[in-house]
Protein backbone atom coordinates (compact mmCIF):
# COMPACT_ATOMS: atom_id res chain seq x y z
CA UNK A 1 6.09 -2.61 7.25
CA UNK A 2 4.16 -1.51 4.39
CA UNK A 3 4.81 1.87 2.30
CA UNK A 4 2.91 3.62 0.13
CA UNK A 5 3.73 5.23 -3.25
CA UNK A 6 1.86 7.83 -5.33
CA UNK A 7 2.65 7.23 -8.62
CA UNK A 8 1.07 10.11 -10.48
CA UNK A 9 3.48 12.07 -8.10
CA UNK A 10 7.35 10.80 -9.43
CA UNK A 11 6.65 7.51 -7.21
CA UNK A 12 6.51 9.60 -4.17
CA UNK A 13 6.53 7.82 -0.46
CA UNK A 14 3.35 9.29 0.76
CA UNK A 15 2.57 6.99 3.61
CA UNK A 16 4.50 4.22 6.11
CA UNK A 17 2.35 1.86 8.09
CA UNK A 18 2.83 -1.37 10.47
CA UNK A 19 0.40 -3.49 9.78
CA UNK A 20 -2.14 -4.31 6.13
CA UNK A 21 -4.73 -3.17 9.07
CA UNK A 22 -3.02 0.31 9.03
CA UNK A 23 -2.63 0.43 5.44
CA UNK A 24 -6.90 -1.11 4.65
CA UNK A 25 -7.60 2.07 7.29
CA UNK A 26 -6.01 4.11 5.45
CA UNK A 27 -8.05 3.32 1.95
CA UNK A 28 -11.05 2.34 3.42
CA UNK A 29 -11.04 -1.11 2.88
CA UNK A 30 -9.96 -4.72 3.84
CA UNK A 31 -6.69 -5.83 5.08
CA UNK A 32 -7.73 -8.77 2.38
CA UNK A 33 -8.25 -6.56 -0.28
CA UNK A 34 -4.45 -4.93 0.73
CA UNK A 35 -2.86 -8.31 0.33
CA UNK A 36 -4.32 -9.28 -2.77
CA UNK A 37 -3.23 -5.67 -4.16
CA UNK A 38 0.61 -6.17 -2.84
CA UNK A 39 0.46 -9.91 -3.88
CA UNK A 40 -0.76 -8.80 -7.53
CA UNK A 41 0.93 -5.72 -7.50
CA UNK A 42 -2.43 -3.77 -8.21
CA UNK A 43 -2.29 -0.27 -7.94
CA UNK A 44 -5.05 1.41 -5.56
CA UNK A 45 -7.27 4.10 -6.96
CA UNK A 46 -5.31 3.42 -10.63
CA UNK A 47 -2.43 5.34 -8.66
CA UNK A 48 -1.07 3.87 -5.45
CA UNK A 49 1.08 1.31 -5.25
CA UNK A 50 1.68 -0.85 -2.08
CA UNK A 51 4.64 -2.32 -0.96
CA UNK A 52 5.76 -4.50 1.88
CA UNK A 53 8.58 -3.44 3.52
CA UNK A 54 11.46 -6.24 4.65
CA UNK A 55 12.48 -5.87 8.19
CA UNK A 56 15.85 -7.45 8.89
């Protein structure tokens, strides 16, 4: 799972998704590009950070 935070907005949850696919839908981009930003910790539009989710 992969969440979402706005952080121009107090680090707000703004979005929970399944799958990168959800999450490159979302931002109109690649699931690629979505990895790279979680792996590098690279926020998306200089605001949103992604972060995976562990499922136990």
């Amino acid at each position: 799972m992969y969440a979402i935070y706005d952080l121009k907005e107090n680090e707000e949850c703004i979005a929970v998704f399944d799958t990168r696919k959800e999450v490159a839908e979302y931002f109109n981009t690649t699931a690629n590009c979505v990895g790279t930003a979680i792996t590098r910790k690279h926020k998306r539009k200089w605001r949103y950070l992604i972060q995976k989710i562990d499922e136990e």
